[in-house]
Structures are given as structure tokens and as C-alpha cells.
Protein backbone atom coordinates (compact mmCIF):
# COMPACT_ATOMS: atom_id res chain seq x y z
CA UNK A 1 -10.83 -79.36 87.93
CA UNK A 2 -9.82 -78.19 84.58
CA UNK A 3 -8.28 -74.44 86.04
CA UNK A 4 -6.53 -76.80 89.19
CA UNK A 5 -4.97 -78.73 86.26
CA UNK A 6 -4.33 -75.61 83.77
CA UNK A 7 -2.98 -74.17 87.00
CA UNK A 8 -0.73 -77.16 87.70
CA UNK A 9 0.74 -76.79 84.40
CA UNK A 10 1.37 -72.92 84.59
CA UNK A 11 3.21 -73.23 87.61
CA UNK A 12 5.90 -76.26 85.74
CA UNK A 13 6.61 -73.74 82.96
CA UNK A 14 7.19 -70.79 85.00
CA UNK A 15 9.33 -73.33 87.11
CA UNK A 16 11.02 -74.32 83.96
CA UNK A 17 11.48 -70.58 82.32
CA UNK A 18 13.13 -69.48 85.97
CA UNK A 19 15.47 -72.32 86.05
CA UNK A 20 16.66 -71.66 82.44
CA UNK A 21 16.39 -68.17 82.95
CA UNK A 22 19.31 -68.70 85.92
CA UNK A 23 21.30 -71.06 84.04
CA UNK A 24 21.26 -68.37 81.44
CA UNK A 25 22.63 -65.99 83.51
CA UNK A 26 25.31 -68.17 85.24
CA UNK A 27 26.43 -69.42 81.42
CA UNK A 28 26.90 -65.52 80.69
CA UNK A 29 28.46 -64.67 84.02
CA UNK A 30 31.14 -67.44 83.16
CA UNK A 31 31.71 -66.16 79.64
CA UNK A 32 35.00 -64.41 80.12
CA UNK A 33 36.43 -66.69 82.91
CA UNK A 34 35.89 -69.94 80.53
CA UNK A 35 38.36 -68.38 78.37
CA UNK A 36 41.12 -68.21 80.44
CA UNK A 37 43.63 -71.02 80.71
CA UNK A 38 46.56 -72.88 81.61
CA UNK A 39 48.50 -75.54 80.34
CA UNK A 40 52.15 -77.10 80.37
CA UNK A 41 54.25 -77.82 77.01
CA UNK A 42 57.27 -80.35 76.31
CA UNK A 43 60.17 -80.93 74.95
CA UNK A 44 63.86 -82.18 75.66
CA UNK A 45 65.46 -81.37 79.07
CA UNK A 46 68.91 -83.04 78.44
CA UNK A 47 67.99 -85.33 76.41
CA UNK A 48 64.84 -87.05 78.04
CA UNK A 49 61.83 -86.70 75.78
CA UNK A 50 58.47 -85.52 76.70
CA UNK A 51 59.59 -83.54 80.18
CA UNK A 52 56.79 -80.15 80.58
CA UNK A 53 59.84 -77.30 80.75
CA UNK A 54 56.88 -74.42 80.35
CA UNK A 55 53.49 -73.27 82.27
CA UNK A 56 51.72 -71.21 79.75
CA UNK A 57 48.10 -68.85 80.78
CA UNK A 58 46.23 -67.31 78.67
CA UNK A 59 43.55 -64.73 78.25
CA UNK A 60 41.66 -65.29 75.39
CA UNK A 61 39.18 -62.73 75.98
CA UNK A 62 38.86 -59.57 74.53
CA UNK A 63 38.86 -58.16 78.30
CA UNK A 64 41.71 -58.33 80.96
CA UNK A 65 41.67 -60.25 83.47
CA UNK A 66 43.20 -58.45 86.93
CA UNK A 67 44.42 -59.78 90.36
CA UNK A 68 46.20 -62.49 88.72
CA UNK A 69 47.81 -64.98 90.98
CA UNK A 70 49.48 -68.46 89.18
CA UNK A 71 50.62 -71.60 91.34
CA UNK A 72 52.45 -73.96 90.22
CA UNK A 73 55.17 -76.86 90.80
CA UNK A 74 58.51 -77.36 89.23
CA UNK A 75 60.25 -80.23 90.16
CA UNK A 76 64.33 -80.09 90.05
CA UNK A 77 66.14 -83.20 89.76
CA UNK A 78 70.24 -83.25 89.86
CA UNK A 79 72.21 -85.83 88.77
CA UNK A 80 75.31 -87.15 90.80
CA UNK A 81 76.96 -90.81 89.77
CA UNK A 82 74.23 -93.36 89.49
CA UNK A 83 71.96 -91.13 91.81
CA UNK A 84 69.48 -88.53 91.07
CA UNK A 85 67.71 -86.84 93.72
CA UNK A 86 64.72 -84.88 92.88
CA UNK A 87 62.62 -81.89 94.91
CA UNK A 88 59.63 -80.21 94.25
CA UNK A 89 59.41 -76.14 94.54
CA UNK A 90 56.11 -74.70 94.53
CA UNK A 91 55.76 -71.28 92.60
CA UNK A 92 53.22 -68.55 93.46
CA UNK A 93 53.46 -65.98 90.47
CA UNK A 94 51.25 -62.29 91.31
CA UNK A 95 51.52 -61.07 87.61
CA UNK A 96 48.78 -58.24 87.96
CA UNK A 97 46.64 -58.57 85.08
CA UNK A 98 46.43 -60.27 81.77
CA UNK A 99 45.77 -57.92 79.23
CA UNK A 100 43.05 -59.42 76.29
CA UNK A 101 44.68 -61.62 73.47
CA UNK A 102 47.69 -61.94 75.65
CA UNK A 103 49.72 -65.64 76.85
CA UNK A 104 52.32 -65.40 79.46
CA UNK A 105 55.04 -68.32 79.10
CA UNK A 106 57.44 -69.18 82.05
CA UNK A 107 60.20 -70.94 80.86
CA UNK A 108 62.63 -72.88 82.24
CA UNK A 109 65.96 -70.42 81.64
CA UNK A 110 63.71 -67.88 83.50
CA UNK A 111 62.95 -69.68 86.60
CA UNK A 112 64.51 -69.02 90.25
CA UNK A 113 64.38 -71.25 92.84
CA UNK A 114 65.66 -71.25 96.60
CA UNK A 115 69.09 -72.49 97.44
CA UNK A 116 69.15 -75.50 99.66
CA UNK A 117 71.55 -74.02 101.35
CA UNK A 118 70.81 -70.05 101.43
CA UNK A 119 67.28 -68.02 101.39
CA UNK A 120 68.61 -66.75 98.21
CA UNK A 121 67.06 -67.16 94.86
CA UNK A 122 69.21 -69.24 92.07
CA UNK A 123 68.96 -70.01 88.48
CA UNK A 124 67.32 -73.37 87.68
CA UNK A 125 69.79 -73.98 85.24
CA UNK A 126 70.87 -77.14 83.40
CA UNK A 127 69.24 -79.60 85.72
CA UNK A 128 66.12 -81.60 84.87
CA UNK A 129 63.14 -79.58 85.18
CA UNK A 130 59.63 -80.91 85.43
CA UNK A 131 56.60 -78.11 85.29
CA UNK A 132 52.48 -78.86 86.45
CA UNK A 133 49.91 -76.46 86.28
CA UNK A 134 48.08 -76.08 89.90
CA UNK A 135 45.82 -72.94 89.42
CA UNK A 136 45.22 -69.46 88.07
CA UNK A 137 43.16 -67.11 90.49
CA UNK A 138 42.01 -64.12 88.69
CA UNK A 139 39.08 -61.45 88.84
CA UNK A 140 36.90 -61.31 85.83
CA UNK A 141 35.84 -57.60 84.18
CA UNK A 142 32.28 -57.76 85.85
CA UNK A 143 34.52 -58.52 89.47
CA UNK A 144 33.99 -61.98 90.10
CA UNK A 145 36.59 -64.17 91.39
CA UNK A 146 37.99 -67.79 89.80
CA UNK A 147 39.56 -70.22 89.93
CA UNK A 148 41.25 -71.97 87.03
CA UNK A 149 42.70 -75.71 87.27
CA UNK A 150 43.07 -77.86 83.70
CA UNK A 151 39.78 -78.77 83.18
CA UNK A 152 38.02 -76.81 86.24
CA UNK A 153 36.37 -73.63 86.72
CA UNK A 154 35.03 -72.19 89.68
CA UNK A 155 34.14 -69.07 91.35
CA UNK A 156 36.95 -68.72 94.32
CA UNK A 157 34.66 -68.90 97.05
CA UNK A 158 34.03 -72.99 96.41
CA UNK A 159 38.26 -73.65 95.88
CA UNK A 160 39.11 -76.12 98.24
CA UNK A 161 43.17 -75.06 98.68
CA UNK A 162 45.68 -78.08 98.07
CA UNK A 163 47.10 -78.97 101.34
CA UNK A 164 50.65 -79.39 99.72
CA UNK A 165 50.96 -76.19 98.06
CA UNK A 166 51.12 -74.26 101.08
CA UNK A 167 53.51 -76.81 103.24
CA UNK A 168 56.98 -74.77 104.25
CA UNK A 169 59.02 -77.93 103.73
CA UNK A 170 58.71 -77.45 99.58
CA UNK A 171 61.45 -74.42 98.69
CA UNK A 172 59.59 -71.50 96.59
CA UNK A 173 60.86 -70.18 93.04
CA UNK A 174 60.09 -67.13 91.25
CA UNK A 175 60.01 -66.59 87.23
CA UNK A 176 59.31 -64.14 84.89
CA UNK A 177 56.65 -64.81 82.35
CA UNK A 178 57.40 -63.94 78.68
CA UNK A 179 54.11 -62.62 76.71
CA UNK A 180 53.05 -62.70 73.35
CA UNK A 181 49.68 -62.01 71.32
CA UNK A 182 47.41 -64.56 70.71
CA UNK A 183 46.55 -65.60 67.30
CA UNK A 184 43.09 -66.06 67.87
CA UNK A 185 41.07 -64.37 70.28
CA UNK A 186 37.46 -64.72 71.95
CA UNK A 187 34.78 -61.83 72.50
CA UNK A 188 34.27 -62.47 76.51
């Protein structure tokens, strides 16, 4: 009886060592990816307060980050009399890689967006501007793929796409990121 129990025990311990031993190894496999992200910043857009006019992404690791692919939304809004009609364009940025320390900033004076009335690409301009973070896709130094979104991360294969950021009705942009060191920088 007293080996069955002693036995019992054993096999709870080894249980427990293999389950922390895996969540050990996830924890570390994450490492670089948790310090990747993406965020919007705000300021005055013709004189409303507290409109997002740039997507920023950074790589905080001392690694780069590779495959890079950004999505986001700007929303345009133009102004005529009393009216103001507002459309969303959804941005899909390839920017390569990230290289470590580095944040790229899209801002609004850079940003292209499709003509209503041509395929062509035009300056966002004056008009209001509204910008929200979707994602960041990116592949990790050890070759895994993410996905970043505000406060989620997961590995690509379990991304559920957003129906409406794929929808033809919703005109596409382009803009070129801006980057610039980070002042503080992680060692994933």
C-alpha cells in the first residue's frame, strides 16, 4: 500500500515538473515576440482634440523581427457646409523587417489613399484623419510566426482574420513609416 501511494505521488510531481517544464518553454519561445508592439498616438487634426493621427510598431528586442506585414485603418472625413462624410481605408503595410531597438511611425502627412474617383494613390492631406491599430504579423529570430493586436499575442496559425479588413468596398492607402532608435531596449 505504502509503494501504490509513494507511487501515486511520484507520478503528480513528474506530472507537475512536465507541465512547468512546457510552460517554461512556451514563456521562452514568446520572449522576443512579447516585445513587439503597436500602438496609436494623438493630437490635433484641425483643431479637434484627442484624434490618433499616428500608428507606431516597435521592436524592442535586441533581434529583428522579418516578414513584417502591418494592417491598419485610417478613417478620412471631409468637411462640406454643415455635412461631413467620413470613409474608412484599410492599410496593409509589407515593411520587411524591423531591425532591434527600432520604431517605425506612419504619420499622417505620409499617408496615401485611393481616389474615389481614380485607382490612383492621393495625399491624405488636410482632412480629418482618424488612425486604429489592427495587427502586426511578423516572424520571430527562432522562425515562428505572430500575430500582434493591442493587448494580444498569438502564434499566426490561431489568428482568426477580421472579416472587414479584407472587404473590397473599403479603398486601400499606402504610407511610409519614419524610424527612429528606441531609447530603451529589451534582450529578446
Amino acid at each position: 500500500m505504502l509503494t501504490a501511494v509513494s507511487t501515486f505521488f511520484g507520478l503528480l510531481v513528474a506530472q507537475d515538473q512536465l507541465e512547468q517544464s512546457e510552460e517554461d518553454a512556451y514563456q521562452k519561445t514568446r520572449e522576443q515576440a512579447t516585445q513587439v508592439t503597436l500602438w496609436e498616438t494623438t493630437g490635433p487634426v484641425l483643431d479637434v482634440p484627442l484624434h490618433a493621427d499616428q500608428l507606431h510598431v516597435a521592436n524592442g528586442s535586441s533581434a529583428p523581427i522579418t516578414s513584417v506585414m502591418i494592417k491598419f485603418a485610417v478613417r478620412v472625413s471631409d468637411s462640406s457646409g454643415s455635412t461631413v462624410k467620413s470613409q474608412w481605408s484599410a492599410m496593409t503595410q509589407m515593411v520587411g523587417h524591423i531591425a532591434p531597438c527600432t520604431e517605425l511611425i506612419f504619420q499622417r502627412e505620409d499617408m496615401l489613399i485611393r481616389s474615389d474617383t481614380s485607382s490612383e494613390l492621393v495625399p491624405v492631406g488636410k482632412r480629418n484623419l482618424y488612425v486604429e491599430a489592427i495587427q502586426v504579423r511578423f516572424t520571430d529570430r527562432n522562425y515562428n510566426r505572430w500575430v500582434r493586436r493591442d493587448w494580444r499575442l498569438i502564434p499566426e496559425a490561431e489568428e482568426e482574420e477580421m472579416p472587414w479588413v479584407t472587404t473590397p468596398k473599403v479603398r486601400s492607402g499606402w504610407a511610409e513609416p519614419r524610424r527612429k532608435p528606441l531609447s530603451s531596449c529589451g534582450s529578446g
